[in-house]
PDB file of N, CA and C in Angstrom:
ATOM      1  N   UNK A   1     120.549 118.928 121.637  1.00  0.00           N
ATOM      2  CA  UNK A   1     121.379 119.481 120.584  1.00  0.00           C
ATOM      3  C   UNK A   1     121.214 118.721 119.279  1.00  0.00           C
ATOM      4  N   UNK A   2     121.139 117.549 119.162  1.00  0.00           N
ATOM      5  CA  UNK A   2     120.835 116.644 118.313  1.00  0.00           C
ATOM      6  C   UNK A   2     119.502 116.873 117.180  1.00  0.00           C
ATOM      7  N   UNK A   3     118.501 117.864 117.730  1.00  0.00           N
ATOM      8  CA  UNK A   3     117.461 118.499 117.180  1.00  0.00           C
ATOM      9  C   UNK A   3     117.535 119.545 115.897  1.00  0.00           C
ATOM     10  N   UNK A   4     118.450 120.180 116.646  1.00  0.00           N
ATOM     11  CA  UNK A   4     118.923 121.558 115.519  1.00  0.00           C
ATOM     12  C   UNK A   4     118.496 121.486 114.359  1.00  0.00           C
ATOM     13  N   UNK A   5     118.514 122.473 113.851  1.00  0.00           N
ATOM     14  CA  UNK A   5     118.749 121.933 112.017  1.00  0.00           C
ATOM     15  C   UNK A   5     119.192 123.080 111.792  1.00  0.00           C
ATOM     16  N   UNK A   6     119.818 123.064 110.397  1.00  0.00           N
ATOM     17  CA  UNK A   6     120.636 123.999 110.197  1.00  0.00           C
ATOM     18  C   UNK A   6     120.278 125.381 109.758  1.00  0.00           C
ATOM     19  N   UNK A   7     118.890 125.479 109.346  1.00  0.00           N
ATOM     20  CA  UNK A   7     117.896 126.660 109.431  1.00  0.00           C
ATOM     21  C   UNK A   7     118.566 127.125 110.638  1.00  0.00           C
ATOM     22  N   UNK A   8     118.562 126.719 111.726  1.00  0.00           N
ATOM     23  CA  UNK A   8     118.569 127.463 113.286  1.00  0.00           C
ATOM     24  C   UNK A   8     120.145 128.033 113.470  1.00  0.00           C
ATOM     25  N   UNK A   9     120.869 126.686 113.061  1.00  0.00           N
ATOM     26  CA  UNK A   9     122.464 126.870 113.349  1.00  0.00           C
ATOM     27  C   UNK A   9     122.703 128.267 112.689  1.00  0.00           C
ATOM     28  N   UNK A  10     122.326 128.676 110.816  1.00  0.00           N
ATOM     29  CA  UNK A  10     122.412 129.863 110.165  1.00  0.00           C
ATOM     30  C   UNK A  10     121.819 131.112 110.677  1.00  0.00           C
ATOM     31  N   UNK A  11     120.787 130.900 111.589  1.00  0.00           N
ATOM     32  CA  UNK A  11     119.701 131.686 112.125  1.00  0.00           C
ATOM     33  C   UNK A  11     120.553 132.413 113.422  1.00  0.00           C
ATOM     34  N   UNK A  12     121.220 132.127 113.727  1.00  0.00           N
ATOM     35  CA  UNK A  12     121.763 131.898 115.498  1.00  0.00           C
ATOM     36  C   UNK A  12     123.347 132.629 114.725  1.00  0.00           C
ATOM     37  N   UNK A  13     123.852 131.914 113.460  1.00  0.00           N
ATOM     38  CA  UNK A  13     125.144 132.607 113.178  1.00  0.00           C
ATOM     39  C   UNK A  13     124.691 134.082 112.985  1.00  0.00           C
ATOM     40  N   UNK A  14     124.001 134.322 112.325  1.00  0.00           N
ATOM     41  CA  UNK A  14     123.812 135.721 111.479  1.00  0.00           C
ATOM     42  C   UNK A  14     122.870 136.471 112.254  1.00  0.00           C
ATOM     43  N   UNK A  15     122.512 136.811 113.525  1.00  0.00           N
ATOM     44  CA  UNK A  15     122.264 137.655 114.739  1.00  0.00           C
ATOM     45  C   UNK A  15     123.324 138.395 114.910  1.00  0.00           C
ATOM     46  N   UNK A  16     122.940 139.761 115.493  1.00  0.00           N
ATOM     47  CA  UNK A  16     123.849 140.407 116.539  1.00  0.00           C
ATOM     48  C   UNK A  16     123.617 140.262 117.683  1.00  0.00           C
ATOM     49  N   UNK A  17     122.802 139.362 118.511  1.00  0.00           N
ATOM     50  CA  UNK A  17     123.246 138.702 119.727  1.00  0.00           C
ATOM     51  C   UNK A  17     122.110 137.957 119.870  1.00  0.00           C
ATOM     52  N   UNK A  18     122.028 137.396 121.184  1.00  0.00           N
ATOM     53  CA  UNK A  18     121.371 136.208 121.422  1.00  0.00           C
ATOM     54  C   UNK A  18     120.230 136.492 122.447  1.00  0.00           C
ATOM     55  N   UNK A  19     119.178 136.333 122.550  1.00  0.00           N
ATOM     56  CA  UNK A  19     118.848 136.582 123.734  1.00  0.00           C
ATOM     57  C   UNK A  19     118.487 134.652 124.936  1.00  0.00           C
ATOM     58  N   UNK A  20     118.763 135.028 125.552  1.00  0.00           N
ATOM     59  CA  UNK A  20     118.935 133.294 126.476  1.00  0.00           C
ATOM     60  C   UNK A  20     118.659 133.391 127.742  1.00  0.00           C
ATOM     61  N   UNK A  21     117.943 132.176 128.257  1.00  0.00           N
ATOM     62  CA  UNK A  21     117.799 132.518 129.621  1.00  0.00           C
ATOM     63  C   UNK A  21     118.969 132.132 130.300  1.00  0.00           C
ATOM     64  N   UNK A  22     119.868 130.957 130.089  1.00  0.00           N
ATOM     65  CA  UNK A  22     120.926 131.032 130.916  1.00  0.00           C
ATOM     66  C   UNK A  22     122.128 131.222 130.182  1.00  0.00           C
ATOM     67  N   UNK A  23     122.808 131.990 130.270  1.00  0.00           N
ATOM     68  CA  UNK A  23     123.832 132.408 128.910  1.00  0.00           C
ATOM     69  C   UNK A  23     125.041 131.293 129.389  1.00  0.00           C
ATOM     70  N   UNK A  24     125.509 130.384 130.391  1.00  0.00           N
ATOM     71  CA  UNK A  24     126.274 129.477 130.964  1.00  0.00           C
ATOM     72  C   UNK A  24     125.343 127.919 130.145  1.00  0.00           C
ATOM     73  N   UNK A  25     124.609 127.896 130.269  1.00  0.00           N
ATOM     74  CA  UNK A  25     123.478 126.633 129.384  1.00  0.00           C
ATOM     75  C   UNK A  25     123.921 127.069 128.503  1.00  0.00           C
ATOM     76  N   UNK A  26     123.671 128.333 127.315  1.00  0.00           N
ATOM     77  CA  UNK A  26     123.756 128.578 125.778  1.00  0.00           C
ATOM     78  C   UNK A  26     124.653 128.503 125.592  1.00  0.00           C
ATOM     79  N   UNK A  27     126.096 128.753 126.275  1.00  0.00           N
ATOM     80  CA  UNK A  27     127.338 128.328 125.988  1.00  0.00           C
ATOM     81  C   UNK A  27     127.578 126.983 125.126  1.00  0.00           C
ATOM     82  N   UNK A  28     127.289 126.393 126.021  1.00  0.00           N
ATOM     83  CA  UNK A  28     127.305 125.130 125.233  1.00  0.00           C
ATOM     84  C   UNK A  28     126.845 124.619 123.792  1.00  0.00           C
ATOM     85  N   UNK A  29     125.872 124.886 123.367  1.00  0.00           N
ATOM     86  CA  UNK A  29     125.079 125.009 121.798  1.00  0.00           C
ATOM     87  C   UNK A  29     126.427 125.488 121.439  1.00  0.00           C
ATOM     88  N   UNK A  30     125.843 126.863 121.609  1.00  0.00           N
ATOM     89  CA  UNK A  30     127.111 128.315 120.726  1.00  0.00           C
ATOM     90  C   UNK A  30     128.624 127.335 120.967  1.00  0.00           C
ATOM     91  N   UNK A  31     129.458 126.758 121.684  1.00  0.00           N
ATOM     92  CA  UNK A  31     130.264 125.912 121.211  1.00  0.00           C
ATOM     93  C   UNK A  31     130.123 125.021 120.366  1.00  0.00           C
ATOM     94  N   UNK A  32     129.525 124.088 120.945  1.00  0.00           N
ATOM     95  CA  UNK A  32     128.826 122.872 119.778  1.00  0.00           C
ATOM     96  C   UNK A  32     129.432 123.095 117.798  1.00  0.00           C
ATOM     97  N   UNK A  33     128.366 124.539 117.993  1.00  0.00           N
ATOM     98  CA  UNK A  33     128.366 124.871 116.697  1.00  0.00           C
ATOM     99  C   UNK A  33     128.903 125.720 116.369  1.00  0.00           C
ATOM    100  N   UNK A  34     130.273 126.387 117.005  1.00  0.00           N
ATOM    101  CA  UNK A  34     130.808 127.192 116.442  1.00  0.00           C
ATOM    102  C   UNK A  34     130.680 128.889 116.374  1.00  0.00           C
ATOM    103  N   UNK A  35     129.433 128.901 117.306  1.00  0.00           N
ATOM    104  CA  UNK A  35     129.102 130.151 117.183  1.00  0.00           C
ATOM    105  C   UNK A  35     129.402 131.532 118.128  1.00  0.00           C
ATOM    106  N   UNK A  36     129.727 131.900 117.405  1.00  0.00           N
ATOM    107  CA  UNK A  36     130.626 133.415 118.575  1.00  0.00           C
ATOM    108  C   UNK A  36     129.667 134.847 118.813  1.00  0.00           C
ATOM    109  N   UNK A  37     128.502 134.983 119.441  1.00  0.00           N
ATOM    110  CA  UNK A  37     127.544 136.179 119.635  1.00  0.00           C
ATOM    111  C   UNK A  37     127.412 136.265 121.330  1.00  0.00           C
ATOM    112  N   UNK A  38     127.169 137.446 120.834  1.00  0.00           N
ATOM    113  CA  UNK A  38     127.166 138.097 122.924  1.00  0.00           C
ATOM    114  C   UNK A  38     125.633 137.429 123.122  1.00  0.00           C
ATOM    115  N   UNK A  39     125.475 136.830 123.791  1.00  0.00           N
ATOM    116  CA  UNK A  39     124.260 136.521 124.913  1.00  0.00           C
ATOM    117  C   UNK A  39     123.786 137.003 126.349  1.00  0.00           C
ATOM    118  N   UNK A  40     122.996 137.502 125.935  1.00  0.00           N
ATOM    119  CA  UNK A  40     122.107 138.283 127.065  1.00  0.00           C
ATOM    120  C   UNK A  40     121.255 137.338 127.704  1.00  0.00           C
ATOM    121  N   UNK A  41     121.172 137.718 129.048  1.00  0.00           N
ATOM    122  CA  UNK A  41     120.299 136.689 130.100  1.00  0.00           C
ATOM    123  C   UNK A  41     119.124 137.436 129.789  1.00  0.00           C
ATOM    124  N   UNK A  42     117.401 136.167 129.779  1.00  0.00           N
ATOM    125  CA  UNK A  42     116.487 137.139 130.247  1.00  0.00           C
ATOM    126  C   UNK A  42     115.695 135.959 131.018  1.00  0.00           C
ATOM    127  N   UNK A  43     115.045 136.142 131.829  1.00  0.00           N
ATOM    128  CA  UNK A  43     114.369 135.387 132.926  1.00  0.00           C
ATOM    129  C   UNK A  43     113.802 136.043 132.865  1.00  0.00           C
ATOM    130  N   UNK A  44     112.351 135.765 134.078  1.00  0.00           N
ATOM    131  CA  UNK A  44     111.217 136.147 134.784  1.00  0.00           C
ATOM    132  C   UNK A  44     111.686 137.553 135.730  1.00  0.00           C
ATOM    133  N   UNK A  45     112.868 137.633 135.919  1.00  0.00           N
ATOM    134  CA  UNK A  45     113.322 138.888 136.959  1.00  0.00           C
ATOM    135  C   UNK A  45     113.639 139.868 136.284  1.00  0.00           C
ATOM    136  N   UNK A  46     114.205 139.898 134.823  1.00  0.00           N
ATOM    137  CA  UNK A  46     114.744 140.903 134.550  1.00  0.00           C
ATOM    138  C   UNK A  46     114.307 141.325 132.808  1.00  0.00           C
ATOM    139  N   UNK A  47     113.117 140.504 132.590  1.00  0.00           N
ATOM    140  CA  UNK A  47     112.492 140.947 131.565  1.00  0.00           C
ATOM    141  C   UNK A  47     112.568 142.646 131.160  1.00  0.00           C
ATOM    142  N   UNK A  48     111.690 143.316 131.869  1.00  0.00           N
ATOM    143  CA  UNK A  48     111.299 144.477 131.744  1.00  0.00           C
ATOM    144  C   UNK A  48     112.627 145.341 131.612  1.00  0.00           C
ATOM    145  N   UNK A  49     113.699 144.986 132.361  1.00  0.00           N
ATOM    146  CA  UNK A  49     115.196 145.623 132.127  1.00  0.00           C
ATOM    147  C   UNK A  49     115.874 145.186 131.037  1.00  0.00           C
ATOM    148  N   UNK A  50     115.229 144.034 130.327  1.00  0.00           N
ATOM    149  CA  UNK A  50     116.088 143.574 128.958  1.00  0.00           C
ATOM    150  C   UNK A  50     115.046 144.286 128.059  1.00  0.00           C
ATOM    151  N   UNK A  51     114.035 144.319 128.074  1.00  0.00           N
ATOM    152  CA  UNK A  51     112.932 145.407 127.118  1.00  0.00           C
ATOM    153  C   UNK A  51     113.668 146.418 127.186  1.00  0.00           C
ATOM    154  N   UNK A  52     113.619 147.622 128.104  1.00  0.00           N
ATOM    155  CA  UNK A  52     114.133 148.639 128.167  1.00  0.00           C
ATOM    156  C   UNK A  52     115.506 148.970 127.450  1.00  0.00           C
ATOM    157  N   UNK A  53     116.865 148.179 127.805  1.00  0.00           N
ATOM    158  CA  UNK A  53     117.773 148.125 127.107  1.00  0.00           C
ATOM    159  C   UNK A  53     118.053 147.480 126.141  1.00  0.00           C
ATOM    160  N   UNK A  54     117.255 146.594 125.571  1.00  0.00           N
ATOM    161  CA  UNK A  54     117.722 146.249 123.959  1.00  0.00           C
ATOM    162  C   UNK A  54     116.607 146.758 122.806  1.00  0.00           C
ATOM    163  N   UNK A  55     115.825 147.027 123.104  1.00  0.00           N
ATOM    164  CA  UNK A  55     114.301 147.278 121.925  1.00  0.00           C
ATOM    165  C   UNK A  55     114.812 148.015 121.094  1.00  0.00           C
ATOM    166  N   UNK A  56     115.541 148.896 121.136  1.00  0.00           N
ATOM    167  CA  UNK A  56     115.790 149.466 119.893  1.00  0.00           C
ATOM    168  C   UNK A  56     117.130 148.466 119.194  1.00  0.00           C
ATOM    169  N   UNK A  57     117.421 147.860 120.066  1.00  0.00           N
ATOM    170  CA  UNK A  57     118.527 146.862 119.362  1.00  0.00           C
ATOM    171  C   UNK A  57     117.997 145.660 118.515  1.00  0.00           C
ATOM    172  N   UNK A  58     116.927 145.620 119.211  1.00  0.00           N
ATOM    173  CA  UNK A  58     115.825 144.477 118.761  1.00  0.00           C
ATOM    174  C   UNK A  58     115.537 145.003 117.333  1.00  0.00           C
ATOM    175  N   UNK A  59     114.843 146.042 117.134  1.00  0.00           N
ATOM    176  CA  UNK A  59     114.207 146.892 116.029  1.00  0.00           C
ATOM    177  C   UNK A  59     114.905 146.813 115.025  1.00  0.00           C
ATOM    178  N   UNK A  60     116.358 147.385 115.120  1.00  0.00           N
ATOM    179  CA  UNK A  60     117.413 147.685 114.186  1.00  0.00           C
ATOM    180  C   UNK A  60     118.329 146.153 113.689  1.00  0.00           C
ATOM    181  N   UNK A  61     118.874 145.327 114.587  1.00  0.00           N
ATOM    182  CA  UNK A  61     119.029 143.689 114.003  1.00  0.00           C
ATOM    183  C   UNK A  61     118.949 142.979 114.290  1.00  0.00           C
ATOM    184  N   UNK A  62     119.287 141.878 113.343  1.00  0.00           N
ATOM    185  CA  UNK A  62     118.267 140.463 113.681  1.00  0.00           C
ATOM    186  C   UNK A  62     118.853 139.808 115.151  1.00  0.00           C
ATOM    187  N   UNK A  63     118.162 139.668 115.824  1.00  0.00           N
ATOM    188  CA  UNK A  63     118.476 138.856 116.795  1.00  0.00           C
ATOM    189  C   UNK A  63     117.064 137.272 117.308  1.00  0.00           C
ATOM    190  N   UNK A  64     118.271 136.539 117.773  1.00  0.00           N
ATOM    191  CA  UNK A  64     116.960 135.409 118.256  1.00  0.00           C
ATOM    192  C   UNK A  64     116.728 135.266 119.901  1.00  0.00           C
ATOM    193  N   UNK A  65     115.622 134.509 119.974  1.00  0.00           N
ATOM    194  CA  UNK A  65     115.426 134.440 121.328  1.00  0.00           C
ATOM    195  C   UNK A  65     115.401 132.588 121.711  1.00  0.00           C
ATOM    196  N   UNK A  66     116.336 132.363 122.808  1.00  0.00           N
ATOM    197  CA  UNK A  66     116.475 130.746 122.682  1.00  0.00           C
ATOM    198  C   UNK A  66     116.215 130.497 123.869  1.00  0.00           C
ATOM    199  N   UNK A  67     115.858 128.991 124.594  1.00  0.00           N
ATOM    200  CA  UNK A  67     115.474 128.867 125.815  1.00  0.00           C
ATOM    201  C   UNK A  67     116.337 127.870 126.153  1.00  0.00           C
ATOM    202  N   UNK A  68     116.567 127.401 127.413  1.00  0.00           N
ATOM    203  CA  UNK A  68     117.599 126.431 128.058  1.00  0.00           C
ATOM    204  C   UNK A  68     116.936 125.123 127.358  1.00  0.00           C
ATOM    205  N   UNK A  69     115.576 124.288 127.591  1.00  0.00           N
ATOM    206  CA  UNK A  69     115.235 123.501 127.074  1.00  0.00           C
ATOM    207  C   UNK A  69     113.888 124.004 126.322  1.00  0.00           C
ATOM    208  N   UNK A  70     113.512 123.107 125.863  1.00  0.00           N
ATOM    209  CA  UNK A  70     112.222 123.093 125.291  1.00  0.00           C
ATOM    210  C   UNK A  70     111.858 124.215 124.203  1.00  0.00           C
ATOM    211  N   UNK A  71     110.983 125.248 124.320  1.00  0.00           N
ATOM    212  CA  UNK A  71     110.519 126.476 123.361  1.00  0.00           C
ATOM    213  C   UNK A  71     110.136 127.799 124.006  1.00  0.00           C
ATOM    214  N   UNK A  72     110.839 128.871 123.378  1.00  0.00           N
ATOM    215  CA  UNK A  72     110.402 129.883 124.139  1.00  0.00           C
ATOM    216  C   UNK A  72     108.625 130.500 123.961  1.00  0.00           C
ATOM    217  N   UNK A  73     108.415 130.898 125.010  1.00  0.00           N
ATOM    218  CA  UNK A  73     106.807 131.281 125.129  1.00  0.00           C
ATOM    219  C   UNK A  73     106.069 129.945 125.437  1.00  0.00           C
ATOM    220  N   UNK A  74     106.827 128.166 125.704  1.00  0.00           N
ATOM    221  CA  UNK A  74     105.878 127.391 125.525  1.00  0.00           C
ATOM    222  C   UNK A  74     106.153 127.340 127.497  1.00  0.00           C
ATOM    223  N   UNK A  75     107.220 127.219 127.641  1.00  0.00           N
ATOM    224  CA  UNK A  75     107.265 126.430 129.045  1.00  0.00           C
ATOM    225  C   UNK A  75     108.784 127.782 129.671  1.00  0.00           C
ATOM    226  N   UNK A  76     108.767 128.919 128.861  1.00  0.00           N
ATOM    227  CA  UNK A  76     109.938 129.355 128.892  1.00  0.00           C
ATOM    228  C   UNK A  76     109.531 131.003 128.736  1.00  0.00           C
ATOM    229  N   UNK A  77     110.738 131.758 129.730  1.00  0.00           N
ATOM    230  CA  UNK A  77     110.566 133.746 129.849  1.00  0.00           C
ATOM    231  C   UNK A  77     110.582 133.552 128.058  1.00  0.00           C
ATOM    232  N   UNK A  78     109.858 134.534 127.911  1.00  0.00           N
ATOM    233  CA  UNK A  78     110.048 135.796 126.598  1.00  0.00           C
ATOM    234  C   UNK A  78     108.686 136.403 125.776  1.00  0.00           C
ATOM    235  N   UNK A  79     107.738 135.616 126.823  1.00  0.00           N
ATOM    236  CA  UNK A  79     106.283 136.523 126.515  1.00  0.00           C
ATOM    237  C   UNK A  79     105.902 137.943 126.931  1.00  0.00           C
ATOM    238  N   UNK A  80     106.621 138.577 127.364  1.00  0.00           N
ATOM    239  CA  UNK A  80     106.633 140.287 127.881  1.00  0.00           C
ATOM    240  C   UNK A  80     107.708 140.954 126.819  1.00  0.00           C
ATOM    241  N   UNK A  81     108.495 140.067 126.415  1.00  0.00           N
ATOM    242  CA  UNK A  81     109.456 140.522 124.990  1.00  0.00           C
ATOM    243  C   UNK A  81     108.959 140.259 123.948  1.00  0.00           C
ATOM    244  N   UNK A  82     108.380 139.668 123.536  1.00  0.00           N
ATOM    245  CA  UNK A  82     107.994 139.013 122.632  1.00  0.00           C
ATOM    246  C   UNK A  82     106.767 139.835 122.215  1.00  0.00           C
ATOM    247  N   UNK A  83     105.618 140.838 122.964  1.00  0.00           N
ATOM    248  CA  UNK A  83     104.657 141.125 123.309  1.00  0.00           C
ATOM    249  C   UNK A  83     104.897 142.432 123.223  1.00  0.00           C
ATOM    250  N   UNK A  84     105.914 143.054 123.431  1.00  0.00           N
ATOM    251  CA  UNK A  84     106.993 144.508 123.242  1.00  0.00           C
ATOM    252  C   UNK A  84     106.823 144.519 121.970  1.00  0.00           C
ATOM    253  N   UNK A  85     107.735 143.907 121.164  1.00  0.00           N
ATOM    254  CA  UNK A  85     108.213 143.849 119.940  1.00  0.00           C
ATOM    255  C   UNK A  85     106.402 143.524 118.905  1.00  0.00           C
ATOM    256  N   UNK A  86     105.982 142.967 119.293  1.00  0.00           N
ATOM    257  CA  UNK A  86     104.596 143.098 118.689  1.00  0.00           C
ATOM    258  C   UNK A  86     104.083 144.673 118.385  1.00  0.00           C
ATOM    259  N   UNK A  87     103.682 145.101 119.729  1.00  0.00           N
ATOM    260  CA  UNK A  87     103.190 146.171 120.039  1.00  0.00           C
ATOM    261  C   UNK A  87     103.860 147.763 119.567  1.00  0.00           C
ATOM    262  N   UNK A  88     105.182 147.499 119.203  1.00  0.00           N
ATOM    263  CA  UNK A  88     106.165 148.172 118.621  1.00  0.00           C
ATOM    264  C   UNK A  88     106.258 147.565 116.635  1.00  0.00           C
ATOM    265  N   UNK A  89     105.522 146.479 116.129  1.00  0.00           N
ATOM    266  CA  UNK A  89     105.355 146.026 114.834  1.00  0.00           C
ATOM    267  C   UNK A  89     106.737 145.717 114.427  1.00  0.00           C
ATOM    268  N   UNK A  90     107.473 144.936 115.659  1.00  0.00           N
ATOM    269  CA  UNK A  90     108.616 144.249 114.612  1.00  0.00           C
ATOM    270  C   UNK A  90     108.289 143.054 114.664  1.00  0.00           C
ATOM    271  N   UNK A  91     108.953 142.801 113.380  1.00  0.00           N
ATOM    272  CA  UNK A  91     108.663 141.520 113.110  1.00  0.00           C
ATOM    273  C   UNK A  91     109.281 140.479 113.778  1.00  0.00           C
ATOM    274  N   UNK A  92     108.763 139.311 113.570  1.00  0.00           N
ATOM    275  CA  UNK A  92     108.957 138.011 114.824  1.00  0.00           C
ATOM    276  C   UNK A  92     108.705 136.739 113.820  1.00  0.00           C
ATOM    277  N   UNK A  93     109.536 135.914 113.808  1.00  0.00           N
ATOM    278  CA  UNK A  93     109.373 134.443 113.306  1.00  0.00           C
ATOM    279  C   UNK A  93     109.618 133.410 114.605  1.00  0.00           C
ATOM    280  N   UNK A  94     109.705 132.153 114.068  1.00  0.00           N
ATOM    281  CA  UNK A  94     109.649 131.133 114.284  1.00  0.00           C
ATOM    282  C   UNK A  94     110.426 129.881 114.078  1.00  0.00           C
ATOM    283  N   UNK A  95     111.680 129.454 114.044  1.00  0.00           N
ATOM    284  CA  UNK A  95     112.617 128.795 113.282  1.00  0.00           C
ATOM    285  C   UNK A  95     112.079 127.273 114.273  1.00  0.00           C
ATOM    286  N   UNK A  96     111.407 126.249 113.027  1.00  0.00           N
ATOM    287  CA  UNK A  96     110.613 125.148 113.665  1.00  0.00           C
ATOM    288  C   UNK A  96     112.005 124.455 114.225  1.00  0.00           C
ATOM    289  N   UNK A  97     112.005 123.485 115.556  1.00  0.00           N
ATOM    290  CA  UNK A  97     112.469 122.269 115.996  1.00  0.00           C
ATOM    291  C   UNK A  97     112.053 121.349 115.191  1.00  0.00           C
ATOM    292  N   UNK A  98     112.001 120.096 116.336  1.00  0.00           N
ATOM    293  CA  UNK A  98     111.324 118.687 115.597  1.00  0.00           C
ATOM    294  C   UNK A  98     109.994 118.982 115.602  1.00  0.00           C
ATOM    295  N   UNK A  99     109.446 120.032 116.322  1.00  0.00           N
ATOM    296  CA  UNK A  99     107.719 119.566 115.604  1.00  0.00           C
ATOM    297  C   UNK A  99     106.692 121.250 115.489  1.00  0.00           C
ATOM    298  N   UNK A 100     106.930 121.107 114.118  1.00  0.00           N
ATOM    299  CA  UNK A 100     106.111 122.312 113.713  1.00  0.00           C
ATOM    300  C   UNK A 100     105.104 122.908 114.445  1.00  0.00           C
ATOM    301  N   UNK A 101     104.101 121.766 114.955  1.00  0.00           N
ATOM    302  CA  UNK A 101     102.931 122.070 115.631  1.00  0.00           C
ATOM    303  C   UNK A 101     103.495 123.343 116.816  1.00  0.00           C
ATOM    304  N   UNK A 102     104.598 123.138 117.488  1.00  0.00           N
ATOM    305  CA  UNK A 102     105.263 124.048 118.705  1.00  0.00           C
ATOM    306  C   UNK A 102     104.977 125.565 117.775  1.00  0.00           C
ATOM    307  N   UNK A 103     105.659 125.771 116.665  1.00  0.00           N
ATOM    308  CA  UNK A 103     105.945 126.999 115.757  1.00  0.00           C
ATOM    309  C   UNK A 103     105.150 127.379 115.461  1.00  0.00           C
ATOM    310  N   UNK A 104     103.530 126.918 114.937  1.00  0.00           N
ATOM    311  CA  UNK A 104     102.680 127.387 115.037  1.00  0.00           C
ATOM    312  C   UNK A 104     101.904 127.877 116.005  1.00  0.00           C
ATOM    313  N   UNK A 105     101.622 127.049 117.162  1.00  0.00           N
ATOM    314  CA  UNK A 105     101.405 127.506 118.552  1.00  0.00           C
ATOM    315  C   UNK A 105     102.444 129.027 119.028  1.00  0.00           C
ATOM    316  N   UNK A 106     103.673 129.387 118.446  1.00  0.00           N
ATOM    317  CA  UNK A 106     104.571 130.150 119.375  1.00  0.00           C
ATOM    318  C   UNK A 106     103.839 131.295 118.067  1.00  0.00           C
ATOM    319  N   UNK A 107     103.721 131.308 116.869  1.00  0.00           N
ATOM    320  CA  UNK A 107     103.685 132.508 116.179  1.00  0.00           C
ATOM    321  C   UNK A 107     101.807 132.446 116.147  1.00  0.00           C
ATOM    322  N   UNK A 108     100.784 131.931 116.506  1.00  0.00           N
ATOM    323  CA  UNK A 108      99.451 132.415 116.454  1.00  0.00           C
ATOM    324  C   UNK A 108      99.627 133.185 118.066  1.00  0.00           C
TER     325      UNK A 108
END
């Protein structure tokens, strides 16, 4: 938690929801900092059922995608979402941690 920066904290306020792999883990952040958005689980099991029911939610507002530790797409579900939303031409960023090099690796 200590990582954050406030790019992310603003990034994470101003979503209409969250996407997370453990929404009981993201709790915690989203306390931390104050932040009140519905969080959706997505794992390895239920990818293709979170594609299906949010993509057009995806399309229409901003939402982020966060992982329990580390970076999503590095060690973490959201490369079959992530890969959707490509293939569909929405757009996708990158809000860096402590080390850019990750952000470039997640958006090439």
């Amino acid at each position: 938690m200590g990582d954050i920066s406030n790019r992310a904290i603003d990034t994470l306020n101003n979503t209409e929801f969250i996407i997370c792999e453990n929404p009981n883990h993201s709790k915690k952040l989203m306390s931390k900092f104050g932040i009140k958005k519905k969080l959706v689980s997505l794992h390895d099991y239920n990818e293709e059922e979170v594609i299906k029911n949010y993509i057009e939610k995806i399309r229409n507002y901003p939402v982020a995608l966060i992982s329990d530790a580390g970076s999503p797409l590095i060690s973490d579900p959201g490369f079959k979402l992530l890969r959707k939303c490509i293939s569909e031409k929405i757009f996708i960023t990158s809000i860096p941690g402590p080390s850019s090099v990750i952000s470039a690796l997640q958006l090439s």
